[in-house]
Protein backbone atom coordinates (compact mmCIF):
# COMPACT_ATOMS: atom_id res chain seq x y z
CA UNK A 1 0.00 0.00 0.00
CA UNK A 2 3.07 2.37 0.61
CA UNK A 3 4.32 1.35 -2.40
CA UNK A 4 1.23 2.99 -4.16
CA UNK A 5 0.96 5.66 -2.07
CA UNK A 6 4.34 6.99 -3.08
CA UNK A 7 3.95 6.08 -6.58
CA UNK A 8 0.71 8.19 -6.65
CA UNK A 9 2.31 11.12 -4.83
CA UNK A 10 5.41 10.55 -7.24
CA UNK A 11 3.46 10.28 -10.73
CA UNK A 12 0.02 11.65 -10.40
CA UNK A 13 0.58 15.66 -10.07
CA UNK A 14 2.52 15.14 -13.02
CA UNK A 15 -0.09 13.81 -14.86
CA UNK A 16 -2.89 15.91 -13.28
CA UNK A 17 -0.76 18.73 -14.67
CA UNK A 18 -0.67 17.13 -18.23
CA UNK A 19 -4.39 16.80 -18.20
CA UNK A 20 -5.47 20.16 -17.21
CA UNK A 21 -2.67 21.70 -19.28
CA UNK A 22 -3.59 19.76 -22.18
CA UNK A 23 -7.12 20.94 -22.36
CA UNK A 24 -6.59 24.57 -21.42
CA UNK A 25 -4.16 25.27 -23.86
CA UNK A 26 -6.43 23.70 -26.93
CA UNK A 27 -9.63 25.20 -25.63
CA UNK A 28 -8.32 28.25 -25.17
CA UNK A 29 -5.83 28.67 -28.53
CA UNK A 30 -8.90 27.30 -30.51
CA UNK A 31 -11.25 30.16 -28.33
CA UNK A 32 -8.58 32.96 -29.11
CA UNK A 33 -8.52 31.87 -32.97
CA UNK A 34 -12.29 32.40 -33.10
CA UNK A 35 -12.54 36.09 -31.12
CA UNK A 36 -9.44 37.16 -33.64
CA UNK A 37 -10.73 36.04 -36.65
CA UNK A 38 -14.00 37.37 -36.14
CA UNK A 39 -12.77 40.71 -35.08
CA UNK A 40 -10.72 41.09 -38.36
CA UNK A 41 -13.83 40.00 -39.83
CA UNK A 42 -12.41 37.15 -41.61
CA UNK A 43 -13.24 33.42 -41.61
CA UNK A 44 -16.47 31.58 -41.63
CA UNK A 45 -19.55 32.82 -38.79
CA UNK A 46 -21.29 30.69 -36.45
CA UNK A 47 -22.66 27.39 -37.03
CA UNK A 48 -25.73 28.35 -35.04
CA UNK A 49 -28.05 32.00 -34.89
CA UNK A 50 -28.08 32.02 -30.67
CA UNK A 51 -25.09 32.50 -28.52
CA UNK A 52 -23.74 30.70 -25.99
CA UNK A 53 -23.47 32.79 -22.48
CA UNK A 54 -20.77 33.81 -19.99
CA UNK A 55 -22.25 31.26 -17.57
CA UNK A 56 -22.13 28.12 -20.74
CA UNK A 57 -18.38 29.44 -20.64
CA UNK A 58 -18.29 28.98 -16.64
CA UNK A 59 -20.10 25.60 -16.43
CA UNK A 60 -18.42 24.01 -19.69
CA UNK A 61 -14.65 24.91 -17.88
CA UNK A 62 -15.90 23.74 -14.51
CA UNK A 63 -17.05 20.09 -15.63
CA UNK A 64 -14.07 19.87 -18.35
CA UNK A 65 -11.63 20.60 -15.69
CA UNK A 66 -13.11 18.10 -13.54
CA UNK A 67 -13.20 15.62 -16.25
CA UNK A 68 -9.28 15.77 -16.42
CA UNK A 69 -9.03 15.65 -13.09
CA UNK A 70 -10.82 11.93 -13.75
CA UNK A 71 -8.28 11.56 -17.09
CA UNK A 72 -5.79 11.81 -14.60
CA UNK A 73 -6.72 9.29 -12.26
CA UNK A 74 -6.74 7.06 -15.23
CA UNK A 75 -3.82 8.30 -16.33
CA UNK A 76 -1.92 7.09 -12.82
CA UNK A 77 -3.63 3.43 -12.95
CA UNK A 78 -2.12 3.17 -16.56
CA UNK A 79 1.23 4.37 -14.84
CA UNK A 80 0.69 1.71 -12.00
CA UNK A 81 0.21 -1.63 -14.65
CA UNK A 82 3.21 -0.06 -16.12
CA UNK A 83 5.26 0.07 -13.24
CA UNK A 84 4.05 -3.11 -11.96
CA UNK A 85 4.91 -5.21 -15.23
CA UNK A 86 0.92 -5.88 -15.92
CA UNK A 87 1.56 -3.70 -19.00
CA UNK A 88 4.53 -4.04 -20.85
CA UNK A 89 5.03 -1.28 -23.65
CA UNK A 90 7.38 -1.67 -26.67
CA UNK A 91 10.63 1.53 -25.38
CA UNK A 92 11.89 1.01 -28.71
CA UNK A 93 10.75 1.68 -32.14
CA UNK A 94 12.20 -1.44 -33.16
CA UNK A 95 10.41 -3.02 -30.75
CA UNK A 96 7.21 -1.27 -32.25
CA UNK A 97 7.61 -2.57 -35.58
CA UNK A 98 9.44 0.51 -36.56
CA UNK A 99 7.53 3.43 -37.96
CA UNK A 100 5.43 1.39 -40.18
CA UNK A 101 4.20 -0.58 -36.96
CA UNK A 102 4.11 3.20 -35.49
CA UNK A 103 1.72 3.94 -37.75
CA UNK A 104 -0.55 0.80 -37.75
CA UNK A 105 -0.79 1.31 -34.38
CA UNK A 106 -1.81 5.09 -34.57
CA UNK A 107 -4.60 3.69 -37.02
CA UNK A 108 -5.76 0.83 -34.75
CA UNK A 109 -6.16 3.22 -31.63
CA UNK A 110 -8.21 5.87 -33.52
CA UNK A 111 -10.55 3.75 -34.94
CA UNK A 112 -11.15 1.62 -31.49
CA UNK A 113 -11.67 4.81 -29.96
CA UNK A 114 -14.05 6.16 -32.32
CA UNK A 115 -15.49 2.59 -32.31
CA UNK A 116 -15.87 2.88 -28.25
CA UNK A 117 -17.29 6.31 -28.56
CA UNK A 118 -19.95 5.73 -30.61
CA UNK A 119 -21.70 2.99 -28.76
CA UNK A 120 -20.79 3.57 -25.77
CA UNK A 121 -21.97 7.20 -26.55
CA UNK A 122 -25.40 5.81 -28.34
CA UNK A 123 -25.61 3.81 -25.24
CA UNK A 124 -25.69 7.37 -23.08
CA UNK A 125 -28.86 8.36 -24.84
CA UNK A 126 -30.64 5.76 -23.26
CA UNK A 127 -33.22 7.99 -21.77
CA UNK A 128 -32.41 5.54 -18.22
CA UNK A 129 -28.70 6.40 -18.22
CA UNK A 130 -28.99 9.88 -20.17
CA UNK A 131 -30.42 11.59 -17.25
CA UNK A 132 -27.78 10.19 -15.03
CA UNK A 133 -24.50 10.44 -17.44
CA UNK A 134 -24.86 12.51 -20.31
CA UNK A 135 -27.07 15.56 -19.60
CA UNK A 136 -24.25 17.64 -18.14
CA UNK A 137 -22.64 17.79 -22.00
CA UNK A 138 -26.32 18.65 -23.41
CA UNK A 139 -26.73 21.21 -21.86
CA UNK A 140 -24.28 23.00 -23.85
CA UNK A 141 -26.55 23.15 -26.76
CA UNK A 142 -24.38 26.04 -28.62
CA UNK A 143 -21.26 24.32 -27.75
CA UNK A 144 -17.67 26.23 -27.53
CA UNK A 145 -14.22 24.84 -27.66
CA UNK A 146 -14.59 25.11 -23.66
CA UNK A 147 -17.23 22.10 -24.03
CA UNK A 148 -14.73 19.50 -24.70
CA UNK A 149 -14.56 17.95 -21.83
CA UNK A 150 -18.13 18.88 -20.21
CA UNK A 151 -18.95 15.81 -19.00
CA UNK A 152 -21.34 14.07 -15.87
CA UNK A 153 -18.35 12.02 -13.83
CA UNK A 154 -20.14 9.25 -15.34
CA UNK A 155 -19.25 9.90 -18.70
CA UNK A 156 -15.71 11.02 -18.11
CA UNK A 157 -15.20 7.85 -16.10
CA UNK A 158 -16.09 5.53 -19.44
CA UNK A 159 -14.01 7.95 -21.89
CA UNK A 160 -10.95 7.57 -19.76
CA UNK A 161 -11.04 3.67 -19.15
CA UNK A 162 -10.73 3.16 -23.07
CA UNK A 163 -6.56 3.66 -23.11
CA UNK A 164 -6.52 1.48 -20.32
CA UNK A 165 -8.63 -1.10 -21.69
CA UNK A 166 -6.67 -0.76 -24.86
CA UNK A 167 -3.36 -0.95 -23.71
CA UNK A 168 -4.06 -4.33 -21.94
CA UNK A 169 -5.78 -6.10 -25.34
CA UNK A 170 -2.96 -4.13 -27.53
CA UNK A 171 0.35 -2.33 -25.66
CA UNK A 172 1.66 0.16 -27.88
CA UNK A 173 4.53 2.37 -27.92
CA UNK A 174 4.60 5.47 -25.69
CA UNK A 175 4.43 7.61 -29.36
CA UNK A 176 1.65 6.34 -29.96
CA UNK A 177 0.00 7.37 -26.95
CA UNK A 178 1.27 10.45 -26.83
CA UNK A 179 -0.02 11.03 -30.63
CA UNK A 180 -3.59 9.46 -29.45
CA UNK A 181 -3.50 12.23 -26.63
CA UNK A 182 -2.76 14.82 -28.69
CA UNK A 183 -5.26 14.13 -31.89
CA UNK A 184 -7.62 13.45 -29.16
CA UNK A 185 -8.09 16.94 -27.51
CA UNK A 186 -7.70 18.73 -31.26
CA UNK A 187 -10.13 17.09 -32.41
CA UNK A 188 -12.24 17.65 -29.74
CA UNK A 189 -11.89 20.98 -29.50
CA UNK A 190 -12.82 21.47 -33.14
CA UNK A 191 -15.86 19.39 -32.95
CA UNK A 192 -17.05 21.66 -30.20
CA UNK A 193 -15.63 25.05 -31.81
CA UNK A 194 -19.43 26.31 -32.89
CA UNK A 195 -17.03 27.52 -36.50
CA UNK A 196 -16.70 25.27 -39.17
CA UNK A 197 -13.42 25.92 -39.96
CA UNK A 198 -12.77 21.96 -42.24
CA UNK A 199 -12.61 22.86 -45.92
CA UNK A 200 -14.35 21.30 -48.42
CA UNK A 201 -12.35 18.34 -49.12
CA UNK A 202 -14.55 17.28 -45.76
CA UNK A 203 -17.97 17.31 -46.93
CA UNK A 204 -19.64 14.04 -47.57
CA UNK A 205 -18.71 12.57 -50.87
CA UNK A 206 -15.39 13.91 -50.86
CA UNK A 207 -11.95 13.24 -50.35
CA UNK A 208 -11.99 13.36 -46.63
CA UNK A 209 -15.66 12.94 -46.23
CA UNK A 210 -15.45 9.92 -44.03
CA UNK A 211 -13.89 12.20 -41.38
CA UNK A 212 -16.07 14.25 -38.99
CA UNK A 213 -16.57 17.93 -39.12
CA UNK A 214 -17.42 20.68 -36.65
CA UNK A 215 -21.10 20.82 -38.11
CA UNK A 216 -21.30 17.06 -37.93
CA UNK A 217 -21.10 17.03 -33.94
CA UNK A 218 -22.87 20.25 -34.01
CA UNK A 219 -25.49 19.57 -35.23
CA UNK A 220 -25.86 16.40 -32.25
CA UNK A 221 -25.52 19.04 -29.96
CA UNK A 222 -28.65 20.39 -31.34
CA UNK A 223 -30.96 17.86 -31.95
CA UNK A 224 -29.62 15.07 -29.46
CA UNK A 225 -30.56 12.73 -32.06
CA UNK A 226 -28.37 12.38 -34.33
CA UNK A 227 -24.07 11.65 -35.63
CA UNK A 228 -22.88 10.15 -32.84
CA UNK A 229 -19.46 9.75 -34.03
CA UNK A 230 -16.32 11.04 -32.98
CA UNK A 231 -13.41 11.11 -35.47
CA UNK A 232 -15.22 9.03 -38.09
CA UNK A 233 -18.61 8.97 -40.26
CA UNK A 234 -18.68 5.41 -40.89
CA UNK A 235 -20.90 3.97 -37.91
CA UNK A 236 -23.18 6.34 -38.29
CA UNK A 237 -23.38 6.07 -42.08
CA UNK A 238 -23.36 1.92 -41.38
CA UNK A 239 -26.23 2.52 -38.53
CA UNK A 240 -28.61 5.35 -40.39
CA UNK A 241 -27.87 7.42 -38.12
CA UNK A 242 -26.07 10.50 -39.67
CA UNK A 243 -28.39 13.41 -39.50
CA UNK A 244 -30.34 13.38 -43.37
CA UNK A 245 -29.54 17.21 -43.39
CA UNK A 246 -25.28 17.26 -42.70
CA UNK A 247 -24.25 17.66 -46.28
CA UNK A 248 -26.42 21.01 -46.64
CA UNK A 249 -25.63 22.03 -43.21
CA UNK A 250 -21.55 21.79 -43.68
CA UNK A 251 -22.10 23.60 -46.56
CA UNK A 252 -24.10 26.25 -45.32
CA UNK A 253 -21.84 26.63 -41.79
CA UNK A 254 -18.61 26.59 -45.00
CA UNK A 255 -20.18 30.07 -46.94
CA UNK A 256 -21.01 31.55 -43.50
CA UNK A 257 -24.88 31.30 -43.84
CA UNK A 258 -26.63 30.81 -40.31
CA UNK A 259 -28.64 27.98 -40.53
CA UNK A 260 -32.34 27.65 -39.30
CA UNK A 261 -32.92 26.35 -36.35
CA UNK A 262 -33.80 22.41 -36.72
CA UNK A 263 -37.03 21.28 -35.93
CA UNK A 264 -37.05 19.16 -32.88
């Protein structure tokens, strides 16, 4: 139990640190690109006509902050089956397959993760465990880049077990992680940035089409309904349940036309 104790007192403000630094630095570079852009007058407008408030600001940084607060604990128990032997990651990239196996593995961890986070995240709407896990994120209907994190402990809890669980079915190499962590928060961020700042190349159909936009999780945040993917548009596309309207939507949020609000 010592032995824990000064492991946690050893590795966790570190990564408590990490966590909260992580997210405050994206949210608030992608916040500042926003205010500057729109004070030059330059870039696209709002996805949405109504405005989020000072106090969306205050309660999306409150839960967010909390929820890395969680990421670290999570972070720490991935530190402990390190230490401990139960995970055993490859130190070298030789080891790792060399960048080719770097890769694979970047590829495999995205597209578990967006895997997890769409059922387990169609599995949150279930009016039973909505009310309970996933109303603290819905109530930031206009979303901001603050909102990336807003989530019920619940919810942060289940988002932060999936490196974990990963790591013991597939160990990969610290780069990887780091990488994951990284793309992770971006991503985030710009899925909750209320600016559709993707070009073209992203709309469905095209080139990069199969990759998620800030209208595509915007327009969830609106209608609670619909796109419940993450990175990816493929399990929604597989299950029906991409919102019938995202094509005209991206395109509309793209020329800087405010769209109407969508019927409930």
């Amino acid at each position: 139990m010592s032995f824990l104790f000064d492991l946690f007192l050893q590795a966790w403000p570190v990564m408590a640190l990490f966590d909260l630094g992580r997210y405050v630095i994206a949210a608030s570079v992608m916040a500042l690109i926003i205010v500057v852009l729109a004070r030059l007058g330059v870039g696209p407008g709002p996805i949405q006509i109504r405005r989020p408030t000072g106090r969306d600001h205050v309660r999306e940084i409150a839960l967010s902050l909390r929820t890395a607060v969680i990421f670290s604990f999570n972070g720490f128990a991935i530190y402990t089956l390190v230490s401990t032997g139960v995970i055993v990651l490859p130190r070298t990239l030789e080891a790792a397959g060399g960048w080719l196996g770097i890769a694979a593995s970047i590829a495999a961890i995205l597209v578990a993760h967006d895997t997890w986070f769409y059922w387990t995240h169609r599995l949150m709407h279930w009016p039973p465990l909505a009310r309970h896990i996933h109303r603290a994120h819905h109530r930031s209907s206009v979303p901001t880049p603050f909102a990336a994190y807003a989530f019920d402990m619940g919810e942060a809890v289940v988002q932060a077990v999936f490196l974990t669980l990963f790591l013991l079915v597939l160990p990969v190499h610290p780069l990887v992680v780091s990488f994951f962590l990284l793309f992770m928060i971006v991503r985030n961020v710009m899925g909750h940035a209320g600016v559709e700042f993707h070009p073209a190349i992203f709309a469905p159909g095209r080139l990069l089409g199969w990759m998620t936009t800030t209208t595509h999780h915007d327009l969830h945040h609106q209608t609670g309904r619909w796109n419940f993917g993450l990175y990816f548009t493929w399990w929604d596309r597989l299950m029906g349940t991409e919102h019938p309207d995202y094509a005209q939507r991206f395109h509309e949020a793209r020329s800087r036309r405010r769209p109407q609000p969508l019927d409930a």
